[in-house]
Protein backbone atom coordinates (compact mmCIF):
# COMPACT_ATOMS: atom_id res chain seq x y z
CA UNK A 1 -10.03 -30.30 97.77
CA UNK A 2 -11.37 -28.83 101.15
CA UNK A 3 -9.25 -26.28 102.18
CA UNK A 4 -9.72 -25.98 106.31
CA UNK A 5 -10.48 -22.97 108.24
CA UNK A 6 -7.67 -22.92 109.56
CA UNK A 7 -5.71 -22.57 106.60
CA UNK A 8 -8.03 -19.37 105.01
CA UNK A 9 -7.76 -17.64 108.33
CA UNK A 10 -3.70 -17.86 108.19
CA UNK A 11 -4.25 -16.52 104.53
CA UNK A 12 -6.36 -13.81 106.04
CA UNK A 13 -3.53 -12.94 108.31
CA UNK A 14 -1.11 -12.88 105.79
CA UNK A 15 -3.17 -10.58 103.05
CA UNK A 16 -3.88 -8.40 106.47
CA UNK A 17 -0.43 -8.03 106.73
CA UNK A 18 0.40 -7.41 103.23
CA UNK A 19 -2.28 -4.06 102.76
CA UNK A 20 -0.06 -2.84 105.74
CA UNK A 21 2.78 -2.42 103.46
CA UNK A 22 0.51 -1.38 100.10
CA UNK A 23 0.53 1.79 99.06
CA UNK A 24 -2.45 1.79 97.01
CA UNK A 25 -6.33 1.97 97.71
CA UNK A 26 -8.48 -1.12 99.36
CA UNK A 27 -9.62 -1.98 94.99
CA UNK A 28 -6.19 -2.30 94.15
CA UNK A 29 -4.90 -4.02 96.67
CA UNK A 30 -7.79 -6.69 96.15
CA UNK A 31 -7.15 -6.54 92.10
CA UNK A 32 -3.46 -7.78 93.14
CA UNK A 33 -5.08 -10.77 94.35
CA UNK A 34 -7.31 -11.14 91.73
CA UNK A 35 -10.40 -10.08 93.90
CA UNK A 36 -12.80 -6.78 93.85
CA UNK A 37 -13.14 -4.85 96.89
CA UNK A 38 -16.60 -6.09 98.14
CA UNK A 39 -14.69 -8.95 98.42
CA UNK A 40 -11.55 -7.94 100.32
CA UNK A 41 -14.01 -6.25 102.61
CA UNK A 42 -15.90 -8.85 103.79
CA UNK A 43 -12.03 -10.92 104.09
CA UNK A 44 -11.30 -8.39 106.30
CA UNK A 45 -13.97 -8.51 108.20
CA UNK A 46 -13.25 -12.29 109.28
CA UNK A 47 -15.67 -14.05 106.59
CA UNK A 48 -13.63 -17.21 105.12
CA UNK A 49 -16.77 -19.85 103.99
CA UNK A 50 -18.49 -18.75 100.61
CA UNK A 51 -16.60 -15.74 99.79
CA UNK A 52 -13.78 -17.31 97.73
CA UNK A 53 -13.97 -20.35 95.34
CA UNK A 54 -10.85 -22.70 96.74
CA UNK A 55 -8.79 -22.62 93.83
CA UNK A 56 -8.62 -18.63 94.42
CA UNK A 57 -7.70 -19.10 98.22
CA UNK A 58 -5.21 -21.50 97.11
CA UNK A 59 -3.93 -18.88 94.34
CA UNK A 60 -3.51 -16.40 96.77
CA UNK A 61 -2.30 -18.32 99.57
CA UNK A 62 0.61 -19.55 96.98
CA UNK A 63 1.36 -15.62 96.19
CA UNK A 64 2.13 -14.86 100.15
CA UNK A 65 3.77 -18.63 100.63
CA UNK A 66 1.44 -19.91 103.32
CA UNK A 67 1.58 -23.28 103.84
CA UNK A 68 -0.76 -25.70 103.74
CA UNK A 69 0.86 -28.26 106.02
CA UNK A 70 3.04 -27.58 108.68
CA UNK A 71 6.88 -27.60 107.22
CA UNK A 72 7.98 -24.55 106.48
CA UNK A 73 11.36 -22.97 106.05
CA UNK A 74 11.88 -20.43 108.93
CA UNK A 75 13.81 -17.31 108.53
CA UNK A 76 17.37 -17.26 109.12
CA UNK A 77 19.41 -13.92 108.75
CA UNK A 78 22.16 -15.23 106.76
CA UNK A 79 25.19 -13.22 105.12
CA UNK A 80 22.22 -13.74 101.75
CA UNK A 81 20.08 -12.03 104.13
CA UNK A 82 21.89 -9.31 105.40
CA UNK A 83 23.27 -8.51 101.85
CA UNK A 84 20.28 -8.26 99.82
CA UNK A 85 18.37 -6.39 102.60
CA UNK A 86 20.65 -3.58 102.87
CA UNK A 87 21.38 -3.32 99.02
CA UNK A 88 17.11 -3.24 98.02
CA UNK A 89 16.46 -0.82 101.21
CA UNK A 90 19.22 1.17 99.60
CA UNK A 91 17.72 1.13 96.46
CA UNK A 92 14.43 1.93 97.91
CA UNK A 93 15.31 4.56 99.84
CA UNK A 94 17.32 6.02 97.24
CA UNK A 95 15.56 5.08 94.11
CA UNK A 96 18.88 3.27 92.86
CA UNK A 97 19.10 0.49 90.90
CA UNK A 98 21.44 -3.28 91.54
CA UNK A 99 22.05 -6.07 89.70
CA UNK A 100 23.11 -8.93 91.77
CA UNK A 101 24.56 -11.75 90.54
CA UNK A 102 25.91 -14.72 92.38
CA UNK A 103 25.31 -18.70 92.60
CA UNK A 104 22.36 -20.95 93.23
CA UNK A 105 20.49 -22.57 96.06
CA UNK A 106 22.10 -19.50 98.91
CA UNK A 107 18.51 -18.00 99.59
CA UNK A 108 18.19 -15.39 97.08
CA UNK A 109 14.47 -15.90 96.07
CA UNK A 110 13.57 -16.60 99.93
CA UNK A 111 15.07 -13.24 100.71
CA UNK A 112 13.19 -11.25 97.73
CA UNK A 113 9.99 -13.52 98.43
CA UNK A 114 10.51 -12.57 102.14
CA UNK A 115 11.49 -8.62 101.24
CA UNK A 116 8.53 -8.01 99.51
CA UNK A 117 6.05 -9.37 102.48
CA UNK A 118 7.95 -7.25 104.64
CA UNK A 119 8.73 -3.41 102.79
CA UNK A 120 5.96 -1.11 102.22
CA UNK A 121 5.83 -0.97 98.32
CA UNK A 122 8.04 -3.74 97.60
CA UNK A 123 7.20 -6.00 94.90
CA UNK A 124 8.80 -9.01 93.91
CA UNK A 125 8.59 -10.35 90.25
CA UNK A 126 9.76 -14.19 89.59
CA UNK A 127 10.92 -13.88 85.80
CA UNK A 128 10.81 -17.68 85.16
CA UNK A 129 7.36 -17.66 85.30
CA UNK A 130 7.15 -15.24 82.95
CA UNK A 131 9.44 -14.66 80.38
CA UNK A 132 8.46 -13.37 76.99
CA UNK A 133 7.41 -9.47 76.84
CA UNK A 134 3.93 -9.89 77.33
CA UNK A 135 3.73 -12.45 80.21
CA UNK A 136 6.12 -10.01 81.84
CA UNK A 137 4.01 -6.59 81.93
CA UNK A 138 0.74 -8.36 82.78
CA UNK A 139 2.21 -10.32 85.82
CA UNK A 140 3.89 -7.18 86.58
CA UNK A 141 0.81 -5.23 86.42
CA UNK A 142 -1.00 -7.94 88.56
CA UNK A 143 1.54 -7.91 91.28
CA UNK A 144 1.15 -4.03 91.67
CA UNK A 145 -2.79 -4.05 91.51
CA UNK A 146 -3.04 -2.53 88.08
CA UNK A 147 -5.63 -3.96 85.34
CA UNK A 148 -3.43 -6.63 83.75
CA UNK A 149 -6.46 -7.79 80.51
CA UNK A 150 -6.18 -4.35 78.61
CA UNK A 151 -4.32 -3.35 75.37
CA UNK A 152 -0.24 -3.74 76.05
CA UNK A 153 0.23 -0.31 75.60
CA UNK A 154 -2.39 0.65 78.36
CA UNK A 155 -0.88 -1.53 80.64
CA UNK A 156 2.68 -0.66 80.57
CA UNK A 157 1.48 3.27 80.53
CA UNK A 158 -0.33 2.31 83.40
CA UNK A 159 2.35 0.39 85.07
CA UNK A 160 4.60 3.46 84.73
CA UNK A 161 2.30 6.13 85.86
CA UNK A 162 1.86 3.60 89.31
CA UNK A 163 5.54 3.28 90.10
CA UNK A 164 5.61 6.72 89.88
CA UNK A 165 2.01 7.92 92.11
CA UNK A 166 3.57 5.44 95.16
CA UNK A 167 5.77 6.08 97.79
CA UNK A 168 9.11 5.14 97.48
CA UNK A 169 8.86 1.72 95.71
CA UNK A 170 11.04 -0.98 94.90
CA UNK A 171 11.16 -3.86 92.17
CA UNK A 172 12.63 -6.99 92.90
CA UNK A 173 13.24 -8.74 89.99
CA UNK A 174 14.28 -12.21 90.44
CA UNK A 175 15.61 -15.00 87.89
CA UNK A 176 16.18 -12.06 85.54
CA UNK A 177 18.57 -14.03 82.83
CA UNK A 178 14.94 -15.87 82.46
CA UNK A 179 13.54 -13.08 80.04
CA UNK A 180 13.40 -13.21 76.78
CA UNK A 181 14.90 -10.01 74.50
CA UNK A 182 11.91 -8.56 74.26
CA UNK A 183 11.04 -8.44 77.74
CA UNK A 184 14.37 -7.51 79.58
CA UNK A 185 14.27 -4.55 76.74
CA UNK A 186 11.57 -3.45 78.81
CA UNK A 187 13.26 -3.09 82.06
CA UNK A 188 15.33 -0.22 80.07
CA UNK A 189 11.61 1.45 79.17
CA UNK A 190 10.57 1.13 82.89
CA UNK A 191 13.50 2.17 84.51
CA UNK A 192 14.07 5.29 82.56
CA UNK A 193 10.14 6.27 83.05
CA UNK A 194 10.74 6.24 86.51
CA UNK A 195 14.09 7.01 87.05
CA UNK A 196 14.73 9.07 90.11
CA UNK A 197 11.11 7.44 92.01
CA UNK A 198 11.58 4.15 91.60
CA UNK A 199 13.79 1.66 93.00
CA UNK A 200 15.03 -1.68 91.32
CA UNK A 201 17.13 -4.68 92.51
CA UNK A 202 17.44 -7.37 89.59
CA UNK A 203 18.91 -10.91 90.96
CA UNK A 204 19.90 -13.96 88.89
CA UNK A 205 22.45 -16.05 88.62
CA UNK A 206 25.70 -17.21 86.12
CA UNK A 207 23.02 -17.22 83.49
CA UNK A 208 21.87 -13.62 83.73
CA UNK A 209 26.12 -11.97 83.81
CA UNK A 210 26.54 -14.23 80.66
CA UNK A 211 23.15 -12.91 78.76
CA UNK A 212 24.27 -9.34 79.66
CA UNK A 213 27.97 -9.86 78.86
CA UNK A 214 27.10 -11.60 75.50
CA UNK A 215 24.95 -8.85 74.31
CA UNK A 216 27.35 -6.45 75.06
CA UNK A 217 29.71 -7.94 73.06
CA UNK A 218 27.36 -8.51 70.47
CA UNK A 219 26.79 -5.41 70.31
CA UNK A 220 23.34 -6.02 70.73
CA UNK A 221 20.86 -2.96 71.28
CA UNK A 222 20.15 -2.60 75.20
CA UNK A 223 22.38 -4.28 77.00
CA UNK A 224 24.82 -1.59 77.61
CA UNK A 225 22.55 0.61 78.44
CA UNK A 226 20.72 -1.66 81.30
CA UNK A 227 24.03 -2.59 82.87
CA UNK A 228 24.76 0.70 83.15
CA UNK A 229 21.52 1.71 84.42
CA UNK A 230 21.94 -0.96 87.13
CA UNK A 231 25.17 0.47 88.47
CA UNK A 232 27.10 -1.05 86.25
CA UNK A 233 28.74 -3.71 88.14
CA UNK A 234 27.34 -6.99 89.43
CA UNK A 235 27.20 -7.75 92.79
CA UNK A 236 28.26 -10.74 94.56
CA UNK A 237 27.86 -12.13 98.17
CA UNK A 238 29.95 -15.59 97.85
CA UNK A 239 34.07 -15.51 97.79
CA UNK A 240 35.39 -16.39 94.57
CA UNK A 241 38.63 -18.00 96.50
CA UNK A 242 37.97 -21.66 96.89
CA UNK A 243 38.88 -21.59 101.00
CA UNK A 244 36.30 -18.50 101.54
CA UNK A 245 33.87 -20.00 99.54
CA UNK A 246 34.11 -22.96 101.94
CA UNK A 247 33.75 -21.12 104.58
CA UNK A 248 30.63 -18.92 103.34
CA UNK A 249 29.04 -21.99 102.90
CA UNK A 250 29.59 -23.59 106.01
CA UNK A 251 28.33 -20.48 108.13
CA UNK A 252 25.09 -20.30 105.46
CA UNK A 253 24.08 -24.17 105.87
CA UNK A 254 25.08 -24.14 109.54
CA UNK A 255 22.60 -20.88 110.21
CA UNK A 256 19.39 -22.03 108.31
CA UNK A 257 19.64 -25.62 109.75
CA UNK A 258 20.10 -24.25 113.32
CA UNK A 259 16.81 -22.44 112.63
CA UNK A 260 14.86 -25.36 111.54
CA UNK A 261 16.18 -28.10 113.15
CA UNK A 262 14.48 -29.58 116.30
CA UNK A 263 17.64 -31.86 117.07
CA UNK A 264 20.51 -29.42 117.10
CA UNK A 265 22.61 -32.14 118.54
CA UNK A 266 22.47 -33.94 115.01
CA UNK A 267 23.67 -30.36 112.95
CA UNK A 268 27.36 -30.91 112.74
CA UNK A 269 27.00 -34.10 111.19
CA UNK A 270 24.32 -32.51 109.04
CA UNK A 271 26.22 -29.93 107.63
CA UNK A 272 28.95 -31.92 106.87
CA UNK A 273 26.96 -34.13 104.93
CA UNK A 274 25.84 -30.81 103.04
CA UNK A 275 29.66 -29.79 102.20
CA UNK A 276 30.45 -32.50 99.72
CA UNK A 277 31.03 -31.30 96.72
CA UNK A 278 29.62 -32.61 93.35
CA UNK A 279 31.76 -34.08 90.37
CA UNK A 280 32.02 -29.94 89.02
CA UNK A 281 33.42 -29.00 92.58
CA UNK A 282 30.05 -27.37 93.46
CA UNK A 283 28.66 -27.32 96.97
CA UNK A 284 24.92 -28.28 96.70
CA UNK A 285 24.14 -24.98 98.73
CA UNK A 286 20.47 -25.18 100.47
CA UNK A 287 18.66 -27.06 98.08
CA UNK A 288 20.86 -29.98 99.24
CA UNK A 289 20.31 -28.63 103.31
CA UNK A 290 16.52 -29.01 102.80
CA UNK A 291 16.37 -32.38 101.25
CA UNK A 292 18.79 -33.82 103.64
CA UNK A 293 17.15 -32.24 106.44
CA UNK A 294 13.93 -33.93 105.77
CA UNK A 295 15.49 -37.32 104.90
CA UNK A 296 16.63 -37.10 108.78
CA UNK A 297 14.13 -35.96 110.04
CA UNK A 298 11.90 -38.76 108.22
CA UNK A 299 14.55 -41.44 109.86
């Protein structure tokens, strides 16, 4: 493949943007995106041709969601939005810890993907893509700039000792009923080696309440204690009554179309055609918006 200028200089722009809201020195920032600092220099410096191999630009255009065509999926601030927002800038600012739990397809990951491009120290980890202990800490390690390849031990100590040298940071955690035992175990080792410096906002859906609920009934070593250190209570954005869930839904589809539809004339019948509800009584949520929003617009 031949990536085009064009498309390295918007990754340019978009690490650029990113070491505004890093904490850390120029050689970690550039080990986050798997780079040295000679490297990241000469980024910086407007060099795109022969610094970067383009599986690497590729890699770390993927990390800050650049596109390489055209369709994106513009902002929209949503109720999702506005929730999320104020509950991780509360945790951030407080070094407080949230578990939110709530249903598919509303816009959580977009919002922590989105969060974490736009707080200074704010990382976002995507636990489906890594769910056993070890995958865990070395992503997690990657995503703050720490050496990820040493012993296990090393790396969590090191992990730890980070959280705790930055200012005011926050851990997004998303698609947390993804881990394995092993690894959400280690979200009670973080949390309580940086408790009082660190913030943490874990998101999942059904899944994750169940895996939490289960093992506290199982009596199963750790999930108490995790719940508890995550306020003990799960939030939700999305009515449990079947009329206000309607109506949450409605106003969610209806505000991300509006912002990425050319046509606006053709967004009533749109959203309609996004409120049907599956044989289990579900409404398809934004996943559904996005795929019938590029059917029309392929008409």
């Amino acid at each position: 493949m031949n990536l085009t200028t064009a498309f390295k200089q918007k990754v340019t722009t978009a690490l650029k943007d990113a070491r505004t809201l890093y904490g850390g020195t120029d050689k970690d920032f550039a080990s986050k995106y798997g780079m040295n600092q000679a490297i990241w220099s000469r980024i910086k410096n407007g060099e795109t041709e022969k610094v970067l191999d383009e599986n690497k630009w590729l890699e770390i255009g993927r990390i800050l969601n650049v596109s390489l065509n055209e369709r994106t999926w513009a902002l929209a601030r949503t109720q999702v939005y506005d929730a999320i927002e104020a509950d991780a800038v509360f945790c951030q600012q407080n070094s407080k810890s949230m578990v939110l739990v709530d249903d598919c397809a509303i816009g959580k990951s977009f919002t922590a993907k989105y969060l974490s491009r736009k707080l200074n120290n704010c990382f976002c980890l995507d636990a489906s893509q890594t769910k056993t202990k070890q995958l865990f800490i070395r992503d997690f390690a990657r995503v703050l700039g720490v050496d990820s390849k040493g012993k296990m031990a090393d790396v969590t100590a090191n992990i730890k000792y980070y959280l705790k040298m930055l200012n005011k940071p926050l851990v997004i955690i998303d698609e947390a009923g993804d881990l394995e035992y092993n690894a959400f175990l280690t979200l009670k080792e973080f949390w309580n080696a940086t408790d009082g410096e660190c913030g943490w906002y874990m998101m999942g859906a059904d899944g994750l309440a169940d895996k939490i609920n289960r093992g506290i009934a199982n009596k199963k070593v750790g999930y108490r204690e995790i719940l508890s250190r995550y306020s003990d209570k799960y939030m939700k954005i999305v009515p449990t009554d079947r009329e206000g869930e309607h109506s949450f839904y409605r106003q969610l589809i209806t505000d991300v179309l509006a912002a990425n539809m050319k046509d606006k004339t053709r967004l009533p019948e749109l959203v309609k055609k996004c409120m049907v509800r599956d044989n289990d009584g579900k409404i398809g949520g934004l996943r559904r918006a996005e795929t019938l929003l590029i059917l029309m617009n392929a008409e």
